[in-house]
C-alpha atoms as a PDB file:
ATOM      1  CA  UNK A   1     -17.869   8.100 101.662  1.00  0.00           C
ATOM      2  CA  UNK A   2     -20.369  10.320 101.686  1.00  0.00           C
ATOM      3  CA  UNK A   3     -19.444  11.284 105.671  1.00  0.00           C
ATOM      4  CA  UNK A   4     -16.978  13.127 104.516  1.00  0.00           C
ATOM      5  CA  UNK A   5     -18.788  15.709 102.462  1.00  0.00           C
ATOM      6  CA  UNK A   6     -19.235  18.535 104.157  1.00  0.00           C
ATOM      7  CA  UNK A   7     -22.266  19.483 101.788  1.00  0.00           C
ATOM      8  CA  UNK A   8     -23.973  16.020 103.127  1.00  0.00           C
ATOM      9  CA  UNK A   9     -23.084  17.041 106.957  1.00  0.00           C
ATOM     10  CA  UNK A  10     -24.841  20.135 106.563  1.00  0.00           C
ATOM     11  CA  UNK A  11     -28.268  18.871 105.131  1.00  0.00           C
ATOM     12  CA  UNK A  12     -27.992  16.450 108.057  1.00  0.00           C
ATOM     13  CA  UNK A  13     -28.016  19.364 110.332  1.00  0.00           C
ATOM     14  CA  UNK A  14     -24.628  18.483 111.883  1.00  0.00           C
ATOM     15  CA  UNK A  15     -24.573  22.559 112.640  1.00  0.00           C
ATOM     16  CA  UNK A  16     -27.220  22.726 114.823  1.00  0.00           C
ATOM     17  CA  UNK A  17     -26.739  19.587 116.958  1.00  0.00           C
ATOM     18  CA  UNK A  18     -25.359  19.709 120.404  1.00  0.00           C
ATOM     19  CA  UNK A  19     -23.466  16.179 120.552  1.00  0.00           C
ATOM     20  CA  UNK A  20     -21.772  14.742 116.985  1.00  0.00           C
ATOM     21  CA  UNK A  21     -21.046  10.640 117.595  1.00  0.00           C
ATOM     22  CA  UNK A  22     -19.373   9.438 114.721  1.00  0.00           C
ATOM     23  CA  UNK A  23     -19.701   5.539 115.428  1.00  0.00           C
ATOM     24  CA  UNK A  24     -18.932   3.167 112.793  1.00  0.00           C
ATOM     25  CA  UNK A  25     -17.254  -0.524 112.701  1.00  0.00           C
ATOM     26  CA  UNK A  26     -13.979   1.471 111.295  1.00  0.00           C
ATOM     27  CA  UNK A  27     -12.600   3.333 114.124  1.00  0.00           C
ATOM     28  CA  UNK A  28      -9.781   5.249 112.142  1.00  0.00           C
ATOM     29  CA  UNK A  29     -12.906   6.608 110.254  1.00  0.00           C
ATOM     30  CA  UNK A  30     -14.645   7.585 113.623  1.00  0.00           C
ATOM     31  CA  UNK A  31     -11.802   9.602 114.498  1.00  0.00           C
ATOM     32  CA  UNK A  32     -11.203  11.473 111.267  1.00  0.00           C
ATOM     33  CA  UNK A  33     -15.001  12.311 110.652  1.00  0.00           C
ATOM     34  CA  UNK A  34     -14.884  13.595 114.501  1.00  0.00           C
ATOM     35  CA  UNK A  35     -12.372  15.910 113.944  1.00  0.00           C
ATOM     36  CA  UNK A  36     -13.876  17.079 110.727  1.00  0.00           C
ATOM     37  CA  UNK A  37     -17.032  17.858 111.719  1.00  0.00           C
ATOM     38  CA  UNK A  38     -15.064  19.550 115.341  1.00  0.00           C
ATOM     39  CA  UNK A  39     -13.334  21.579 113.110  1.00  0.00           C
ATOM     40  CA  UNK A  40     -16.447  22.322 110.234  1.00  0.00           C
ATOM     41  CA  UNK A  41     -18.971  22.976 112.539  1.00  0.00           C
ATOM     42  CA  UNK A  42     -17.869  23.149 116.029  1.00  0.00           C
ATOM     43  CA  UNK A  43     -20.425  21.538 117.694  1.00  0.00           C
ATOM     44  CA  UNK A  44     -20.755  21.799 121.709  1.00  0.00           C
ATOM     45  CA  UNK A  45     -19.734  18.305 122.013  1.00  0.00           C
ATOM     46  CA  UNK A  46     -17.925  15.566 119.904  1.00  0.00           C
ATOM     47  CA  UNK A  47     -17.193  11.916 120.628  1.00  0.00           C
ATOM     48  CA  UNK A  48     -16.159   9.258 118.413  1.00  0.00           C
ATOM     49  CA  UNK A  49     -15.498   5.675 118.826  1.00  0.00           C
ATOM     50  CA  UNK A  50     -11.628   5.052 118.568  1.00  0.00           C
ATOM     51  CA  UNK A  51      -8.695   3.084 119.637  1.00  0.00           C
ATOM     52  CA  UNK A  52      -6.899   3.378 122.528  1.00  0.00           C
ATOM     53  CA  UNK A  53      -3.920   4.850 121.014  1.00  0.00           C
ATOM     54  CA  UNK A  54      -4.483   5.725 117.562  1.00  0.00           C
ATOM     55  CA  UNK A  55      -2.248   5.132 114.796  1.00  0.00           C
ATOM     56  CA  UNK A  56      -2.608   8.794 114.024  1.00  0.00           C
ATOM     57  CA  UNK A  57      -0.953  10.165 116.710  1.00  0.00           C
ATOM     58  CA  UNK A  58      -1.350  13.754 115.350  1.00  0.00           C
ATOM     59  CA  UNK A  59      -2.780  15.696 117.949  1.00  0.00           C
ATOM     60  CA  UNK A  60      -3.777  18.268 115.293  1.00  0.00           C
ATOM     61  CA  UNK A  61      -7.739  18.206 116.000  1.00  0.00           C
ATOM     62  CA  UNK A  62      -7.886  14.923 118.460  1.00  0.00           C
ATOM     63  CA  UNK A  63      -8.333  17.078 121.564  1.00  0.00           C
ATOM     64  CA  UNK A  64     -11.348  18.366 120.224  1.00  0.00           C
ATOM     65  CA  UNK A  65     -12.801  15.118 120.201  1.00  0.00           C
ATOM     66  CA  UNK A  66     -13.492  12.759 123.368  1.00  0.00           C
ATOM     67  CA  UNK A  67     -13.505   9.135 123.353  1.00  0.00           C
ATOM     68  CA  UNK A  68     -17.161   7.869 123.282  1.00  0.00           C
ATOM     69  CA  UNK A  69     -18.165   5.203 126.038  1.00  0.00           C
ATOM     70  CA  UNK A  70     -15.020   3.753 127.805  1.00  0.00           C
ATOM     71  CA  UNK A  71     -11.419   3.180 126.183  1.00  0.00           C
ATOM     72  CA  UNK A  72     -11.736  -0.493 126.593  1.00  0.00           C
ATOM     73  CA  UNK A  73     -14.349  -0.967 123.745  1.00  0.00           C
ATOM     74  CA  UNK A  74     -13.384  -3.864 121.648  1.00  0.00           C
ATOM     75  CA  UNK A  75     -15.656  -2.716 118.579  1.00  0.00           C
ATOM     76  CA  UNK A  76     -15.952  -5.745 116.706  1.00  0.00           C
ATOM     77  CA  UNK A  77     -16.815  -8.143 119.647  1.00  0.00           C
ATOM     78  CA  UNK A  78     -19.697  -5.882 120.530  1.00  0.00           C
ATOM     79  CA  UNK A  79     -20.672  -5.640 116.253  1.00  0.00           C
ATOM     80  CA  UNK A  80     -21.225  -9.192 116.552  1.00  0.00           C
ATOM     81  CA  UNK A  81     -23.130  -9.100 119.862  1.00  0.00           C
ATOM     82  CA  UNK A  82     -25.813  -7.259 118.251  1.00  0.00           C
ATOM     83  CA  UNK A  83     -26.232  -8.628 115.560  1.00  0.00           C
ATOM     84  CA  UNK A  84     -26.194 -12.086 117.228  1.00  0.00           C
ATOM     85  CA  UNK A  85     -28.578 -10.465 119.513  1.00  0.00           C
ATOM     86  CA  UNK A  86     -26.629 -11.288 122.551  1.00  0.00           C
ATOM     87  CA  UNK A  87     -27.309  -8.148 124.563  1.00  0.00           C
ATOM     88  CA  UNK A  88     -29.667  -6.516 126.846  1.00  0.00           C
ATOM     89  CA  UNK A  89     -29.968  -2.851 127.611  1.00  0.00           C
ATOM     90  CA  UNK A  90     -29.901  -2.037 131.282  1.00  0.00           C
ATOM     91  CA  UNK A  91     -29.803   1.422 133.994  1.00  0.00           C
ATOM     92  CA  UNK A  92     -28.165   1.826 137.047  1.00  0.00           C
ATOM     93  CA  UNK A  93     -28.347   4.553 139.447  1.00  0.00           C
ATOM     94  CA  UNK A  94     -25.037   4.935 141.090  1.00  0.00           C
ATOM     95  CA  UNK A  95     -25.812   5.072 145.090  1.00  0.00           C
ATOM     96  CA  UNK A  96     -23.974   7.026 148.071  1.00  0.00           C
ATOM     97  CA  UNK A  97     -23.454   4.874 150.193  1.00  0.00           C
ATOM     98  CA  UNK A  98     -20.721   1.913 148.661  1.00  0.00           C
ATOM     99  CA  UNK A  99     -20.106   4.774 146.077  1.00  0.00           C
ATOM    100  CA  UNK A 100     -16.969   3.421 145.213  1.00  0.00           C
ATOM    101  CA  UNK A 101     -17.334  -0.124 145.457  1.00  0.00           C
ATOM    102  CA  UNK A 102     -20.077  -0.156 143.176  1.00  0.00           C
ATOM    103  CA  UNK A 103     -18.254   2.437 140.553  1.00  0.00           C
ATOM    104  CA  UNK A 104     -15.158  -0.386 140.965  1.00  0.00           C
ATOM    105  CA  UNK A 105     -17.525  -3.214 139.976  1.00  0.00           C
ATOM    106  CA  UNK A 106     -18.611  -1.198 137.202  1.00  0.00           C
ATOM    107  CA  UNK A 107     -15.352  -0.947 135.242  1.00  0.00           C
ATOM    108  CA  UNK A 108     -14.472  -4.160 136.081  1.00  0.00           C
ATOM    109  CA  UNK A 109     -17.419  -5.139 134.020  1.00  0.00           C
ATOM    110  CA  UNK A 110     -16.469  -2.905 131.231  1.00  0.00           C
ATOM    111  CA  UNK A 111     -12.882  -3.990 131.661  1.00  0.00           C
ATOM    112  CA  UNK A 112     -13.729  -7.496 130.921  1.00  0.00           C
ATOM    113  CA  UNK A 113     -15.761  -6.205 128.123  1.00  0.00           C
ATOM    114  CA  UNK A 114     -19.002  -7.259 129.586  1.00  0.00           C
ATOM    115  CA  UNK A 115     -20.527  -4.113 130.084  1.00  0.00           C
ATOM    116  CA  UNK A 116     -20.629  -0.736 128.128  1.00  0.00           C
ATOM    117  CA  UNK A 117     -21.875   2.492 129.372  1.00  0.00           C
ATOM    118  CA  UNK A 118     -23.567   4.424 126.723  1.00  0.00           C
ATOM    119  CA  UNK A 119     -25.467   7.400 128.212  1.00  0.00           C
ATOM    120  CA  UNK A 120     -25.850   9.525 131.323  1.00  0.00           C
ATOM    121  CA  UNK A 121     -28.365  11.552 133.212  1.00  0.00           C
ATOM    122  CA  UNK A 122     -27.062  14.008 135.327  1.00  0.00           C
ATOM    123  CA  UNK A 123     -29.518  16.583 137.035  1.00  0.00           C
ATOM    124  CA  UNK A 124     -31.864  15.950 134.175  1.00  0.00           C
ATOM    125  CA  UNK A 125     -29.718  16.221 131.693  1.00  0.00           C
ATOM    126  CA  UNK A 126     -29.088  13.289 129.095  1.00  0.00           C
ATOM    127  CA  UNK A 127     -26.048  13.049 127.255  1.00  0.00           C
ATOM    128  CA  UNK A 128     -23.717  10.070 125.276  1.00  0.00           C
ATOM    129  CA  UNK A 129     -20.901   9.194 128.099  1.00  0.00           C
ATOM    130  CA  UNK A 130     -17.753  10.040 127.602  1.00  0.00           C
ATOM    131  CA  UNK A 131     -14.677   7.642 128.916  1.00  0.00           C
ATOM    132  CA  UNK A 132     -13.406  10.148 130.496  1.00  0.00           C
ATOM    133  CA  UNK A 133     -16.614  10.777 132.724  1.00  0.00           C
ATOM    134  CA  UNK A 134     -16.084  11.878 136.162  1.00  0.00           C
ATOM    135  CA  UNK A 135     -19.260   9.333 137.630  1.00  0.00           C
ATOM    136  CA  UNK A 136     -21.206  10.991 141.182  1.00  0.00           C
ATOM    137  CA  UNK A 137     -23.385   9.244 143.349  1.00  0.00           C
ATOM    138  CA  UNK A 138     -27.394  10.203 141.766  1.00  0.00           C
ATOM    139  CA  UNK A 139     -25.754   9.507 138.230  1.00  0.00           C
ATOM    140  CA  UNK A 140     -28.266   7.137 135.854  1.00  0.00           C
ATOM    141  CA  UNK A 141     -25.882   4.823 133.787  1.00  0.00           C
ATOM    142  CA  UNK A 142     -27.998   3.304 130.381  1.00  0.00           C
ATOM    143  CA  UNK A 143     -25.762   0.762 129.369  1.00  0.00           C
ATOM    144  CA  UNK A 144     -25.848  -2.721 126.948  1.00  0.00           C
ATOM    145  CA  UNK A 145     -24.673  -5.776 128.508  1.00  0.00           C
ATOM    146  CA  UNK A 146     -23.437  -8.442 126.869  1.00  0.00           C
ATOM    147  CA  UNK A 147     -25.691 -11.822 127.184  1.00  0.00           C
ATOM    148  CA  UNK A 148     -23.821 -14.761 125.700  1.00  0.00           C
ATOM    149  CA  UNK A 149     -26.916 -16.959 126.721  1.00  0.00           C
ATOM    150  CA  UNK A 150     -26.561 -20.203 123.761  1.00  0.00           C
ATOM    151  CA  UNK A 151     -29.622 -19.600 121.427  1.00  0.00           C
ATOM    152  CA  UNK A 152     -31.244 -22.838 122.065  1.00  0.00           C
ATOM    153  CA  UNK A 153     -31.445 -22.173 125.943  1.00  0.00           C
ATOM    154  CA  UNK A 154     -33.039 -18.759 124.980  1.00  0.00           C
ATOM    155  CA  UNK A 155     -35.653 -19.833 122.719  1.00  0.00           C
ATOM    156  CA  UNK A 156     -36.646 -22.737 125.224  1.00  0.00           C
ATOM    157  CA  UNK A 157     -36.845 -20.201 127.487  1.00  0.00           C
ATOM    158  CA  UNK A 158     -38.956 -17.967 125.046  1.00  0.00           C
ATOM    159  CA  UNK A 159     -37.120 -15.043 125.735  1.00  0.00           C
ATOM    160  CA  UNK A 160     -36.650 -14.242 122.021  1.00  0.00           C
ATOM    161  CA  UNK A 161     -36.736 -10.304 122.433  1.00  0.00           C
ATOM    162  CA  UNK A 162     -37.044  -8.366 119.328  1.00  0.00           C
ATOM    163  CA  UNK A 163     -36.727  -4.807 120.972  1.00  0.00           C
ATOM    164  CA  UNK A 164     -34.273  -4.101 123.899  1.00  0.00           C
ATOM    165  CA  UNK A 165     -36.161  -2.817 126.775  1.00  0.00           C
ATOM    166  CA  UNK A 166     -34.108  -0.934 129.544  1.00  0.00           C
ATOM    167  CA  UNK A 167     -33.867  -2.826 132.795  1.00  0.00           C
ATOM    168  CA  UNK A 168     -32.240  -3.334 135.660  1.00  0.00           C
ATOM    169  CA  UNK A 169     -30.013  -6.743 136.194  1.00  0.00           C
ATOM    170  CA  UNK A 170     -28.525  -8.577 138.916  1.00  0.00           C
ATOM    171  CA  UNK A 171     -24.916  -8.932 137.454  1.00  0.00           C
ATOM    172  CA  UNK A 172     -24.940  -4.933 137.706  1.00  0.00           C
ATOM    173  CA  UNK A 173     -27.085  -4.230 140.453  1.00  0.00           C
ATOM    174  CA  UNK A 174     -25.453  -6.713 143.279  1.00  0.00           C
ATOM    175  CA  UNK A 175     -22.598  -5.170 144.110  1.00  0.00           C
ATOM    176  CA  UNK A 176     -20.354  -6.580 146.828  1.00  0.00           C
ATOM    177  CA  UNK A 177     -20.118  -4.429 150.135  1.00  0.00           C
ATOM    178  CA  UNK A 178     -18.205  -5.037 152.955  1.00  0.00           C
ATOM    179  CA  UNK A 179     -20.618  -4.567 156.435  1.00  0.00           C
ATOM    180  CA  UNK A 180     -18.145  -2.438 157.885  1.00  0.00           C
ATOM    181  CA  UNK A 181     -18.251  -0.160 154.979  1.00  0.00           C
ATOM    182  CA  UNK A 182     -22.163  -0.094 155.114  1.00  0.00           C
ATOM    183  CA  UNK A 183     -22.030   0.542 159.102  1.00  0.00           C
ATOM    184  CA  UNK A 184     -19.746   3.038 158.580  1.00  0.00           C
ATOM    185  CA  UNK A 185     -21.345   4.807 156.508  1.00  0.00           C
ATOM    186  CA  UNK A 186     -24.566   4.750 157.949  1.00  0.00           C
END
């Protein structure tokens, strides 16, 4: 492929970028064009889509590279999401007070593959999230979420979306808190 070509990386201006995703449906691929390119052209940051525990257990170059998104990311479920259009793209601002309730609901959604973070702003500051992210309250999480609405209830609806539009929704946003915690906290 031509991914691999150095000479093709180059005139694609991989050494002047500050963040090199290598996301395709072939996560062995992911992980050895990340490394390549980590080890080419040293870019600040490098993520790649890629199993938990991959079959090339080599370390030779992985810790260069960081796991993009979460480690629970079940690529081809979320291929045929998309392409089924099945997802919307949603934010969430992650709040101080029922910090840690609402970070637990969070990767429970991504656990149960509903939910995948893609991107965070930090203190202005945009950037693909890594799955090893260390989330603070103030954080905005950009994320897809999957919609398995059946197609016929959608288009009777007529919300037959072409373009994703970020939003906020209420399987995200309403986050269980005890009282007490809220009193306490308050």
């Amino acid at each position: 492929s031509s991914a691999f070509d150095t000479n093709v990386l180059e005139e694609a201006g991989l050494e002047s970028v500050g963040t090199f995703l290598a996301m395709t449906k072939n996560e062995e691929v992911n992980l050895v064009l990340a490394q390549r390119a980590a080890e080419e052209f040293k870019p600040p940051r490098v993520l790649a889509i890629y199993p938990k525990s991959p079959q090339n257990k080599s370390q030779n170059g992985k810790d260069k590279v960081q796991q993009a998104f979460t480690s629970e990311l079940n690529i081809k479920s979320w291929n045929k999401y998309l392409s089924d259009k099945e997802v919307k793209l949603g934010e969430t601002v992650l709040k101080q007070l029922g910090f840690e309730f609402q970070k637990t609901h969070l990767k429970a959604l991504i656990r149960t593959g509903e939910l995948i973070p893609l991107l965070i702003e930090r203190q202005g500051s945009l950037q693909v999230l890594s799955a090893t992210e260390n989330w603070q309250p103030g954080d905005r999480i950009i994320y897809l979420l999957h919609d398995p609405k059946p197609k016929l209830l959608k288009r009777l609806s007529g919300s037959q979306q072409s373009t994703l539009t970020i939003e906020k929704y209420p399987t995200v946003e309403e986050v269980p808190i005890p009282s007490s915690v809220l009193e306490s906290e308050l």
